[in-house]
C-alpha atoms as a PDB file:
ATOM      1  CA  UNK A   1      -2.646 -48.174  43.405  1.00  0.00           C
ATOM      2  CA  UNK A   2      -4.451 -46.562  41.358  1.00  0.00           C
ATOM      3  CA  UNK A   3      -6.308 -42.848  42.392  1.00  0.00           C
ATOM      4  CA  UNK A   4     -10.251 -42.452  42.473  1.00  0.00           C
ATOM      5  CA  UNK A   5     -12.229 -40.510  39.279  1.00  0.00           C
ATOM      6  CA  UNK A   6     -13.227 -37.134  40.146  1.00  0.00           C
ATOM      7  CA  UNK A   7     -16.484 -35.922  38.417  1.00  0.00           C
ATOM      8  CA  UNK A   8     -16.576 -33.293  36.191  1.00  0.00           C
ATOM      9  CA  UNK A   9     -19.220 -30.674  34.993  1.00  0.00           C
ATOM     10  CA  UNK A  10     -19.110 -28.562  31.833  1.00  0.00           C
ATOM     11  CA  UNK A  11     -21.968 -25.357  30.679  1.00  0.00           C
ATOM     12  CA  UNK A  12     -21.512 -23.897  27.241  1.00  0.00           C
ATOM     13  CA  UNK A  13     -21.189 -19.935  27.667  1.00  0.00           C
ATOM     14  CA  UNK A  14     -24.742 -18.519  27.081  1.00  0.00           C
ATOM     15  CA  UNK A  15     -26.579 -21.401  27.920  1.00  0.00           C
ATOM     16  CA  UNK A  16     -27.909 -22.232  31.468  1.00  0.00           C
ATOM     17  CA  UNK A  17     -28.071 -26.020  30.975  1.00  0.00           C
ATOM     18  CA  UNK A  18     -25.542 -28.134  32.741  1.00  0.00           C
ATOM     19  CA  UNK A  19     -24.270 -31.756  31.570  1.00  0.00           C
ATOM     20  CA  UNK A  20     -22.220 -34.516  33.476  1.00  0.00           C
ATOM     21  CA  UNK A  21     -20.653 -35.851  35.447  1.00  0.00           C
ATOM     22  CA  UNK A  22     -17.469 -36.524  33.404  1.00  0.00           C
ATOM     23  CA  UNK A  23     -15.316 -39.078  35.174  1.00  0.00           C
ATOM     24  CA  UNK A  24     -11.833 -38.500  34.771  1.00  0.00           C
ATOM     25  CA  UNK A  25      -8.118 -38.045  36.373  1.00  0.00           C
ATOM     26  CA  UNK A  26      -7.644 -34.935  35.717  1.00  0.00           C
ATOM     27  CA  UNK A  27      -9.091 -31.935  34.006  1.00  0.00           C
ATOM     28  CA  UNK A  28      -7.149 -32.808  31.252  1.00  0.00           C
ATOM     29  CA  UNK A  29      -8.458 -36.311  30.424  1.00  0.00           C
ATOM     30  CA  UNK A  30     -12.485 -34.516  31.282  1.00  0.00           C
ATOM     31  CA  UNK A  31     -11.371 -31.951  28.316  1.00  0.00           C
ATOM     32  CA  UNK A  32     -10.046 -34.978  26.219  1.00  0.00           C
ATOM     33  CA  UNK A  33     -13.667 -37.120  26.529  1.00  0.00           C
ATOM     34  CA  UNK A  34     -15.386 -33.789  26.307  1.00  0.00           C
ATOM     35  CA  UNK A  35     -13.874 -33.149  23.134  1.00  0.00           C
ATOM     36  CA  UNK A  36     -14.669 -36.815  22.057  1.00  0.00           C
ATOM     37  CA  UNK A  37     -18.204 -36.593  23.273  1.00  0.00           C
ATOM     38  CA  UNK A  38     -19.198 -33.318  21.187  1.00  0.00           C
ATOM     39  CA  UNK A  39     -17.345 -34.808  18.193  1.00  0.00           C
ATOM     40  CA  UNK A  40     -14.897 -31.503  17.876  1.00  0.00           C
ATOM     41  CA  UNK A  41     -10.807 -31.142  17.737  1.00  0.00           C
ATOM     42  CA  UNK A  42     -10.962 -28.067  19.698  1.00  0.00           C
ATOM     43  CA  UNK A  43     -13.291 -26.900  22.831  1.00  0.00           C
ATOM     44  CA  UNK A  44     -15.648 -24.544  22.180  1.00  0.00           C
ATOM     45  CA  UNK A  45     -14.474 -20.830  23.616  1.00  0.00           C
ATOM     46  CA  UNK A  46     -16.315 -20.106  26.842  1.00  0.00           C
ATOM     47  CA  UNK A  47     -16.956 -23.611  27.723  1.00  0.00           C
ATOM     48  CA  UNK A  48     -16.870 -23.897  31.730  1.00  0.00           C
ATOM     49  CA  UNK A  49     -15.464 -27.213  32.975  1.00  0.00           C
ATOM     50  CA  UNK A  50     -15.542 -27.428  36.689  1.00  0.00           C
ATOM     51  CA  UNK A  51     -14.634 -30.255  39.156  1.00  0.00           C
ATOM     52  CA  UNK A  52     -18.127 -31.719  41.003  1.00  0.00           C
ATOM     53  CA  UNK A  53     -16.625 -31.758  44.277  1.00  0.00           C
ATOM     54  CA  UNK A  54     -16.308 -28.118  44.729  1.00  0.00           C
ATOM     55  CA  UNK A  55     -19.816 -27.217  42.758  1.00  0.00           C
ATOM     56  CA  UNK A  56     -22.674 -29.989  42.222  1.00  0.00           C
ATOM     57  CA  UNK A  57     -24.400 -30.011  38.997  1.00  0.00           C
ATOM     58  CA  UNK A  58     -27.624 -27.309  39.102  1.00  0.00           C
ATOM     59  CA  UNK A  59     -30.607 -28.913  38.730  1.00  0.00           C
ATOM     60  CA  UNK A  60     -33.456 -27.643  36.552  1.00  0.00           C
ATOM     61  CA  UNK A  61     -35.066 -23.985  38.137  1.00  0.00           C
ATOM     62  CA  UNK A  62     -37.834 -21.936  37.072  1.00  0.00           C
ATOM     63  CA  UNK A  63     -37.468 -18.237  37.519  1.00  0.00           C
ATOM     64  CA  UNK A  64     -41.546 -16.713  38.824  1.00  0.00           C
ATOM     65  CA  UNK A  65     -42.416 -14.721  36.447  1.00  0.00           C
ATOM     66  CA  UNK A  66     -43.702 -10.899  37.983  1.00  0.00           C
END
């Protein structure tokens, strides 16, 4: 029997734009098709990866300006 995909998130540090979902096993095999999706060997540093089922994926906001 095989176990269900989880979906995964990822945000590059600086940025506020979110992209997914990912689905994968693990985090692992999400940092393996990330890597494969960007076209890089290594992550980029302060790239957030974070399973969907404990935070949803934020949708566009608009701050009001003052």
């Amino acid at each position: 029997m095989r176990t269900p995909l989880h979906g995964f998130g990822y945000k590059f540090s600086g940025y506020f734009m979110e992209y997914g979902p990912i689905e994968a096993d693990n985090l692992d095999a999400a940092k393996t098709q990330i890597r494969h999706r960007l076209g890089v060997s290594r992550l980029p540093l302060g790239l957030q990866i974070w399973d969907l089922a404990e935070r949803p994926l934020a949708r566009w906001r608009v701050d009001v300006a003052s």
